[in-house]
Protein backbone atom coordinates (compact mmCIF):
# COMPACT_ATOMS: atom_id res chain seq x y z
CA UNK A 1 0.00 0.00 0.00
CA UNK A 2 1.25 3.33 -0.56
CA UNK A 3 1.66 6.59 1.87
CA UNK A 4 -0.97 8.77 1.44
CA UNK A 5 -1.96 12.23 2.45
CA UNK A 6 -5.59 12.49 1.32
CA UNK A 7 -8.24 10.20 0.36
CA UNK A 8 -10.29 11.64 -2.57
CA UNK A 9 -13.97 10.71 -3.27
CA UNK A 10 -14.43 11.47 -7.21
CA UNK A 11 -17.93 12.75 -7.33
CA UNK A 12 -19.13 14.43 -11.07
CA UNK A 13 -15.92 15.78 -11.45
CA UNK A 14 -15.95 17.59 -8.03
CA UNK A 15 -13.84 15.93 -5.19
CA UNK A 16 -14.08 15.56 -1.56
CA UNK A 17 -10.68 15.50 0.32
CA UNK A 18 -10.14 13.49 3.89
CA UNK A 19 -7.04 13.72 5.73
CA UNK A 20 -5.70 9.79 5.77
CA UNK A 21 -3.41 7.73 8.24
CA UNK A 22 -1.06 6.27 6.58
CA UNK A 23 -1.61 3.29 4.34
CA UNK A 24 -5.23 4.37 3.92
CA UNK A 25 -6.82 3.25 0.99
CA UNK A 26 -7.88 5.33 -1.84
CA UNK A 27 -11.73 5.29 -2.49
CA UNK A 28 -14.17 6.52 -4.88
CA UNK A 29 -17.96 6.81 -5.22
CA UNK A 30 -18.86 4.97 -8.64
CA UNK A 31 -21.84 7.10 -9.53
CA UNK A 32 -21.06 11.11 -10.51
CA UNK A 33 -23.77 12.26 -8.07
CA UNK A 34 -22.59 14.28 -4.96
CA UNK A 35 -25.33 13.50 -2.22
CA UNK A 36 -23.50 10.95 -0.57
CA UNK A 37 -20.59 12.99 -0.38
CA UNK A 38 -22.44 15.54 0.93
CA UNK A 39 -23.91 14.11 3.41
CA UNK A 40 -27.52 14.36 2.51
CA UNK A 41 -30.15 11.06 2.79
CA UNK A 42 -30.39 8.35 1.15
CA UNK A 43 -33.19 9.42 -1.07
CA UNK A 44 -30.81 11.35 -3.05
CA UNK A 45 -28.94 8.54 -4.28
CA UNK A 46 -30.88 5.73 -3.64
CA UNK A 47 -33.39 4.00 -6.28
CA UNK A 48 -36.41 2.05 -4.76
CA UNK A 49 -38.07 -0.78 -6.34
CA UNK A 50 -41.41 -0.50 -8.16
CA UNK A 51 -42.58 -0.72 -4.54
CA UNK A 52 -40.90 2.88 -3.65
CA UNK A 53 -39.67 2.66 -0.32
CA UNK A 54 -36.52 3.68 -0.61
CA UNK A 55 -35.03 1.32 1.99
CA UNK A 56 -35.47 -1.13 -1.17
CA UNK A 57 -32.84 -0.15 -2.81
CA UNK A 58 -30.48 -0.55 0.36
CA UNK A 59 -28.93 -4.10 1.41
CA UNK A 60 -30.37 -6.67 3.42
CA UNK A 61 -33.68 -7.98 3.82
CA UNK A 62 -35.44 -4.64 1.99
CA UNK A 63 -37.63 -6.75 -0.37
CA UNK A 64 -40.95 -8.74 -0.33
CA UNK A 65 -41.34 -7.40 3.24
CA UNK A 66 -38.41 -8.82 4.21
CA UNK A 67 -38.26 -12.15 2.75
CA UNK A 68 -35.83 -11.36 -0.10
CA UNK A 69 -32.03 -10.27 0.14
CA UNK A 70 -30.61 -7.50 -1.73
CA UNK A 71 -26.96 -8.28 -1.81
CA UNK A 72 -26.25 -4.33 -3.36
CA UNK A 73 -26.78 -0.54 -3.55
CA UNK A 74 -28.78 1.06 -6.22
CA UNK A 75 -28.46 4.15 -6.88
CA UNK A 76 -29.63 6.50 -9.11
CA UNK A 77 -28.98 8.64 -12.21
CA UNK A 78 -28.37 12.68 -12.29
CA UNK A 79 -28.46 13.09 -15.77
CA UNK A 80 -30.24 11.61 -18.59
CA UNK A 81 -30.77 12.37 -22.57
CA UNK A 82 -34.09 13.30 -24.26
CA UNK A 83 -35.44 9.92 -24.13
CA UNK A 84 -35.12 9.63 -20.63
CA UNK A 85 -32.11 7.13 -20.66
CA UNK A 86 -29.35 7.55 -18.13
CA UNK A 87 -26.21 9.51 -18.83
CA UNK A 88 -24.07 8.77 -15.92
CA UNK A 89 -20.56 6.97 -15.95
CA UNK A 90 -19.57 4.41 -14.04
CA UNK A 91 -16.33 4.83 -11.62
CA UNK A 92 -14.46 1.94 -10.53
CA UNK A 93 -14.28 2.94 -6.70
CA UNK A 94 -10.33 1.43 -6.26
CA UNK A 95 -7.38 0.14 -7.98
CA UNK A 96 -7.75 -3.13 -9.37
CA UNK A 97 -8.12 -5.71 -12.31
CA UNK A 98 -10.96 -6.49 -15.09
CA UNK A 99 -12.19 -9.90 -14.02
CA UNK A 100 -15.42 -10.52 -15.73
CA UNK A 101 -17.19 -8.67 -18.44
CA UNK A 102 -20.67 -9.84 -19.35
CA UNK A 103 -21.55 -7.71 -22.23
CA UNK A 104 -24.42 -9.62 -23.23
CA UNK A 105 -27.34 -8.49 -21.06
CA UNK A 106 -29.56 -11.62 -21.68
CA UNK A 107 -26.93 -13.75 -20.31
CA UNK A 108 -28.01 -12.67 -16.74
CA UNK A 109 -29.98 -10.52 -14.23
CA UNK A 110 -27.57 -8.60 -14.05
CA UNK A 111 -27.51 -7.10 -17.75
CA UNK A 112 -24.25 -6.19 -18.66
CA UNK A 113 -22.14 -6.22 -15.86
CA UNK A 114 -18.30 -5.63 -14.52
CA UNK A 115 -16.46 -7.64 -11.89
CA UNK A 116 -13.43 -5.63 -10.57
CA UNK A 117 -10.97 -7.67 -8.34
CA UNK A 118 -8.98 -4.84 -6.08
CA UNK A 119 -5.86 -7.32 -6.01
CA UNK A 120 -3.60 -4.40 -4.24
CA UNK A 121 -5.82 -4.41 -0.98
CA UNK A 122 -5.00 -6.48 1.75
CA UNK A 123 -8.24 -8.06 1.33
CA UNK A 124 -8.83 -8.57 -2.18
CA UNK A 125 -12.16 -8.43 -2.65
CA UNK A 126 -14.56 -7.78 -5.86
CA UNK A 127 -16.66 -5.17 -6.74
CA UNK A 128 -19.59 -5.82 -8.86
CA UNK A 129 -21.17 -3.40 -11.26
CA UNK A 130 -24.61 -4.03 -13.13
CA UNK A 131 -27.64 -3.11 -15.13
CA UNK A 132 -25.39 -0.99 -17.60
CA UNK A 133 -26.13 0.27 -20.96
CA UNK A 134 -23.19 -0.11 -22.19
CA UNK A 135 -19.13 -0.84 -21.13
CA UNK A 136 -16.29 1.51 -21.94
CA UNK A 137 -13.92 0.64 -24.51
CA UNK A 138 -11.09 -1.26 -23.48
CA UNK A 139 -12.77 -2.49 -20.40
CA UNK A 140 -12.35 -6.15 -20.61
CA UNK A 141 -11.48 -8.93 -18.93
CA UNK A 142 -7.71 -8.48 -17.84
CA UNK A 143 -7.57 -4.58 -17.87
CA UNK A 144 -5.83 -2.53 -14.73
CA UNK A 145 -7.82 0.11 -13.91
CA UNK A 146 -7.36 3.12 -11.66
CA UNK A 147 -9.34 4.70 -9.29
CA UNK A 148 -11.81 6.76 -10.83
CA UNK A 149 -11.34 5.24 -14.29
CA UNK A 150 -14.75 5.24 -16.01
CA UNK A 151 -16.07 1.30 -16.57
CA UNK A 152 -19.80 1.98 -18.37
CA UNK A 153 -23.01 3.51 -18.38
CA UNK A 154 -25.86 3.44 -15.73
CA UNK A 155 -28.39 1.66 -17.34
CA UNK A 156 -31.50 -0.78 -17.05
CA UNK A 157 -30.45 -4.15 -18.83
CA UNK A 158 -31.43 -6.94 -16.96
CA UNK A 159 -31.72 -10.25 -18.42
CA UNK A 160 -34.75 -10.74 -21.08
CA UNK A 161 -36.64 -7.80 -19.84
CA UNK A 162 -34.99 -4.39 -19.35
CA UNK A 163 -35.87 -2.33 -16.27
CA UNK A 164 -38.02 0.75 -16.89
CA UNK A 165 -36.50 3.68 -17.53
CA UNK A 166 -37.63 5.79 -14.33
CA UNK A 167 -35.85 2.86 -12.62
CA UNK A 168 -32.29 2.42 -14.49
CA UNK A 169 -29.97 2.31 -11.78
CA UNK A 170 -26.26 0.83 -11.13
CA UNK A 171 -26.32 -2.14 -8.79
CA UNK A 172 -23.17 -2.25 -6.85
CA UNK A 173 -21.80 -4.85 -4.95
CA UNK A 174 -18.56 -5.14 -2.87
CA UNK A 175 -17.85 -9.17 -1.52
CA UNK A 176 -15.86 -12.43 -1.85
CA UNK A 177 -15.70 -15.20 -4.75
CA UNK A 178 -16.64 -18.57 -2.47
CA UNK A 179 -14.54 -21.27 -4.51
CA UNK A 180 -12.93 -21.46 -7.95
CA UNK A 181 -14.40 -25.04 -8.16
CA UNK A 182 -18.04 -22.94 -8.65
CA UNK A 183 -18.52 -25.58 -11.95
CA UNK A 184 -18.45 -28.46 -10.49
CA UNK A 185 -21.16 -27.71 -7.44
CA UNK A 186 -23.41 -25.70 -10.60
CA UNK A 187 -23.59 -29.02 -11.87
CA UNK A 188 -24.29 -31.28 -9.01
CA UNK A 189 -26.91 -28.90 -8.55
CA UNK A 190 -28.76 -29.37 -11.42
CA UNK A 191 -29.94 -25.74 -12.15
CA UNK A 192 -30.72 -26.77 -16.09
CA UNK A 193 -28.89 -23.99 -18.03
CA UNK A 194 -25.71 -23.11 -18.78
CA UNK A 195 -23.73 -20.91 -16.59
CA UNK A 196 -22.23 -18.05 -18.59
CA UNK A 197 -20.42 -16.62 -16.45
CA UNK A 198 -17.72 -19.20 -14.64
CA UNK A 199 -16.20 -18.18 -11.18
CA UNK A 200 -18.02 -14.75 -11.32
CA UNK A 201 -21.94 -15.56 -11.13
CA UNK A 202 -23.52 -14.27 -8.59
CA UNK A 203 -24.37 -16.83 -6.65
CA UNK A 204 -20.41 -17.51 -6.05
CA UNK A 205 -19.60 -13.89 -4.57
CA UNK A 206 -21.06 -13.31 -1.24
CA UNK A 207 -21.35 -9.68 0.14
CA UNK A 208 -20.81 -6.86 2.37
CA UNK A 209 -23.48 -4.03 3.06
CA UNK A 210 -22.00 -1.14 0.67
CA UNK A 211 -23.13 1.89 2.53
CA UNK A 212 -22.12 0.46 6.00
CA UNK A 213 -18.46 0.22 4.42
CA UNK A 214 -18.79 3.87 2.83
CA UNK A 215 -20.11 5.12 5.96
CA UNK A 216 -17.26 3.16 8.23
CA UNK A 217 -14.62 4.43 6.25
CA UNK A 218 -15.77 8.34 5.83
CA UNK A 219 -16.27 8.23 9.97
CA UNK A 220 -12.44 6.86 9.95
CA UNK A 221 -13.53 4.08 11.67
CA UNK A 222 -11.98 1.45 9.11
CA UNK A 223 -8.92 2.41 6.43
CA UNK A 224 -9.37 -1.04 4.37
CA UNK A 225 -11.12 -3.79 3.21
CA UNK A 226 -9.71 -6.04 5.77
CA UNK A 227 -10.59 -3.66 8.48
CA UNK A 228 -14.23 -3.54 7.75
CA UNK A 229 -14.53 -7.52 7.54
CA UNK A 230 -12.58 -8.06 10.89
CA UNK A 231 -14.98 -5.36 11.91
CA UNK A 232 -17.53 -7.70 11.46
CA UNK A 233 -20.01 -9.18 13.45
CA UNK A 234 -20.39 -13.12 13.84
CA UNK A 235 -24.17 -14.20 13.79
CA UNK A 236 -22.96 -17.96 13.37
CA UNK A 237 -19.59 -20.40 14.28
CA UNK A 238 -19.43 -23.55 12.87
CA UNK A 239 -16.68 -26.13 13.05
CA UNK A 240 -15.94 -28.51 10.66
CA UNK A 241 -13.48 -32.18 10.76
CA UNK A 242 -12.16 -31.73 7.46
CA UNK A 243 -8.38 -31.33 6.34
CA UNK A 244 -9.28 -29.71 3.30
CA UNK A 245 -8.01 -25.99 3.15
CA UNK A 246 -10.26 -24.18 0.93
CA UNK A 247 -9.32 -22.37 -2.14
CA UNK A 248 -10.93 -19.58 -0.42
CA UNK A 249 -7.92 -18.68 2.09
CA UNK A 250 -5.50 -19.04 -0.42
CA UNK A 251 -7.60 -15.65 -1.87
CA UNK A 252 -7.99 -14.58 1.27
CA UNK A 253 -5.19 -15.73 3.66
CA UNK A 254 -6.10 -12.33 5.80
CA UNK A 255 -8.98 -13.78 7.33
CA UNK A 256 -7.14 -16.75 9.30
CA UNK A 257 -5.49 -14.51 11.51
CA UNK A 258 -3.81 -17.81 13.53
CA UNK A 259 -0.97 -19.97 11.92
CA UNK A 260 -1.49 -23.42 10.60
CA UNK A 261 -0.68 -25.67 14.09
CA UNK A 262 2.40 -27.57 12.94
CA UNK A 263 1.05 -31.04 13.47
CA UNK A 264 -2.61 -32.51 14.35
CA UNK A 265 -4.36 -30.19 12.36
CA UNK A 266 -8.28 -31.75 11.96
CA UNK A 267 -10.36 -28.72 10.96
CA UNK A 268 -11.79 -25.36 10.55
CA UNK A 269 -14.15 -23.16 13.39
CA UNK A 270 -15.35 -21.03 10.94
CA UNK A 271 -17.51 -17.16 11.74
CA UNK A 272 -19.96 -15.56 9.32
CA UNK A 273 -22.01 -12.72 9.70
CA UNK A 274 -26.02 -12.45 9.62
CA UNK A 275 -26.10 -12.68 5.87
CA UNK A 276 -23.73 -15.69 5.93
CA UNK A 277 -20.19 -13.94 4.28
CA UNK A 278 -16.80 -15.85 5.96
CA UNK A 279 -15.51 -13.35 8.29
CA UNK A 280 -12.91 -15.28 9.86
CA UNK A 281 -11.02 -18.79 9.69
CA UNK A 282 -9.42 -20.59 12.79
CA UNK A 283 -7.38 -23.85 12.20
CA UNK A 284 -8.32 -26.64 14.75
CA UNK A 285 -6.75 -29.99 16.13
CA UNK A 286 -8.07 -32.98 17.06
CA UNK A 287 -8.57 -32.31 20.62
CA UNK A 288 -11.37 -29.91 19.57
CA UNK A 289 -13.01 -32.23 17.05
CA UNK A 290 -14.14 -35.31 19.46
CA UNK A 291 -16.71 -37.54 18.92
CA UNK A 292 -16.76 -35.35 14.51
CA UNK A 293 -17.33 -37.71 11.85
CA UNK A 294 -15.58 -36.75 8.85
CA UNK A 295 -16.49 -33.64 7.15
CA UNK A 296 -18.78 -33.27 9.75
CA UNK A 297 -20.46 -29.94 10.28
CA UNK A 298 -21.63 -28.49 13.73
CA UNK A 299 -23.28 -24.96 14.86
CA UNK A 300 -21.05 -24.11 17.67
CA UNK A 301 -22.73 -20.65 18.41
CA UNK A 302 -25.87 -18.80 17.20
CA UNK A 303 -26.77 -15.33 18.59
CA UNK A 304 -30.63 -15.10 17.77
CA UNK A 305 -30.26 -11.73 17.79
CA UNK A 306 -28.79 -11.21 14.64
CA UNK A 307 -31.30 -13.68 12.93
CA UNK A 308 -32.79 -11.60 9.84
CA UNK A 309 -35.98 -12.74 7.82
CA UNK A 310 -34.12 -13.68 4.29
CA UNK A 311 -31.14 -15.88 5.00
CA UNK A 312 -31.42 -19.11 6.55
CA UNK A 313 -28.09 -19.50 8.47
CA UNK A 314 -29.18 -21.98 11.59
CA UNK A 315 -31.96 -23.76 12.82
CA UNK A 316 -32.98 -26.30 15.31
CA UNK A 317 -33.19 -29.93 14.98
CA UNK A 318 -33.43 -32.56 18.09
CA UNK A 319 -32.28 -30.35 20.31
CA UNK A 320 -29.34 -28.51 18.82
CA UNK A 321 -28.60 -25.82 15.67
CA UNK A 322 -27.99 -27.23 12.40
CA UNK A 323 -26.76 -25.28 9.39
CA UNK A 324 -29.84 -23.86 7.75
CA UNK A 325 -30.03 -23.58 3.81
CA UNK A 326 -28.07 -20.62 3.08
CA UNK A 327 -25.51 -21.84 5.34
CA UNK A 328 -25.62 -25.25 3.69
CA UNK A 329 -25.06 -23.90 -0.04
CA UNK A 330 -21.83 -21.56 1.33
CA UNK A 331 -20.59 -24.78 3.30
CA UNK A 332 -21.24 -27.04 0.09
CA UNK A 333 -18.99 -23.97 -2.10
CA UNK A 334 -16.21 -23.35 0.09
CA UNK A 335 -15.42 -27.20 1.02
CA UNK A 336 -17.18 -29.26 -1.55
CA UNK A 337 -19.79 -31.16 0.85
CA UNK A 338 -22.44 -32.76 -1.50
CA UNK A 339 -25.24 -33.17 0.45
């Protein structure tokens, strides 16, 4: 990381500057509109559903009265032509690399979309930008981009059916890519069409709540990535009998903050948050895996508290938690458990 003296959030060509600590990461807004930067509420950048309360177009359970996660932001457009389209370009908010470019918008629900993977960080994680009308050229898969560097057009393509025009909107997204073995569990499950879009479909990147990052890191509270996930709250701790490292913490090596024990090593104890993201890996030995069939999975702690109304995470069963159904699928990605 380098030095820094300011952190700069690029906002329609105005800028904001913050005074930074040293190896404070640079950060930009990827929409051109100011409100966030200027502190006002979200419904100044924020686009609702059809349903318009604005919440929808937060994080979280906002949808179907709860029922339905939102794993994004959507914000907006300030400009748009005579027809009513949207106008505004798309920032890529750090440093990073061209992973995925899905220029064909009935590939996915998505639209067109652009995967950015911020390999610089000390937490590499993606960022995910959809429903554009079109991408920049030269943005493809493989491209460094900068801070700032424009990626596409806000837009409304999504899938067979395009978004109305009062609601285009960019859907961004800031997580983790689960396993690089996605192709084999997207066939054992059976889903029936083709996946178009390898490592980088959506249901292989699990996420972090956008404007709680934003917000964390314009307070000063976090200067990273990696300081907003170990910032992180776990909702659910499971431990696992498996000597299978994932291909998950050779991504993200950050998140097991403990060494690998030298000898006797017999598992994982595992945290994730309340939507069910990996927030932190500890290597176990034997000792703490008595009586653990192979590949065995146990609930070791559930706060209730943090239980929301759209992701299954733990539930009980003769007298103890299981791993509910969300849980399950991340479980069955990041170790290969088929069943």
């Amino acid at each position: 990381m380098h030095v820094l003296r300011a952190v700069i959030f690029f906002c329609g060509g105005a800028t904001l500057v913050v005074p930074a600590a040293a190896e404070r990461m640079r950060l930009a807004w990827p929409t051109p509109n100011q409100a966030y930067a200027r502190g006002e509420p979200i419904e100044n950048y924020i686009q609702p559903t059809q349903s318009g309360r604005v919440e929808s177009g937060l994080f979280g359970c906002v949808r179907n009265s709860g029922t339905r996660f939102h794993e994004a932001l959507d914000l907006f457009p300030i400009s748009r032509d005579r027809r009513g389209e949207a106008l505004d370009e798309i920032f890529v908010v750090a440093d990073g690399i061209v992973r995925h470019v899905s220029a064909k918008p009935g590939l996915s629900s998505y639209g067109r979309y652009v995967v950015v993977e911020h390999v610089d960080a000390q937490l590499p994680v993606t960022t995910l930008y959809a429903h554009l009308a079109s991408i920049a050229p030269g943005i493809r898969k493989g491209t460094k981009v900068k801070m700032g560097d424009t990626l596409g057009i806000m837009g409304r393509s999504a899938g067979a059916r395009a978004l109305p025009k009062e609601r285009s909107h960019l859907h961004f997204e800031i997580g983790l890519r689960l396993t690089d073995n996605f192709a084999s569990w997207y066939r054992w499950r059976g889903f029936g069409s083709k996946n178009d879009h390898g490592v980088w479909n959506g249901m292989n990147l699990v996420g972090v709540d956008p404007l709680a990052f934003y917000d964390a890191f314009r307070a000063k509270k976090v200067d990273t990535f990696l300081d907003f996930w170990r910032a992180l709250q776990p909702a659910v701790t499971v431990r696992i009998a498996t000597t299978k490292t994932p291909d998950f913490l050779q991504r993200y090596p950050a998140l097991r903050p403990a060494p690998m024990p030298l000898r006797g090593f017999a598992g994982w104890e595992v945290d994730f948050d309340r939507y069910g993201v990996p927030i932190e890996w500890r290597p176990l030995q034997q000792d703490a895996l008595q009586g653990y069939a192979r590949n065995e999975v146990r609930v070791v702690m559930f706060d209730s508290d943090a239980e929301t109304t759209c992701k299954d995470l733990a539930k009980g069963r003769a007298g103890r938690e299981v791993p509910g159904r969300d849980l399950q699928t991340n479980l069955q990605l990041l170790f290969g458990l088929r069943k």
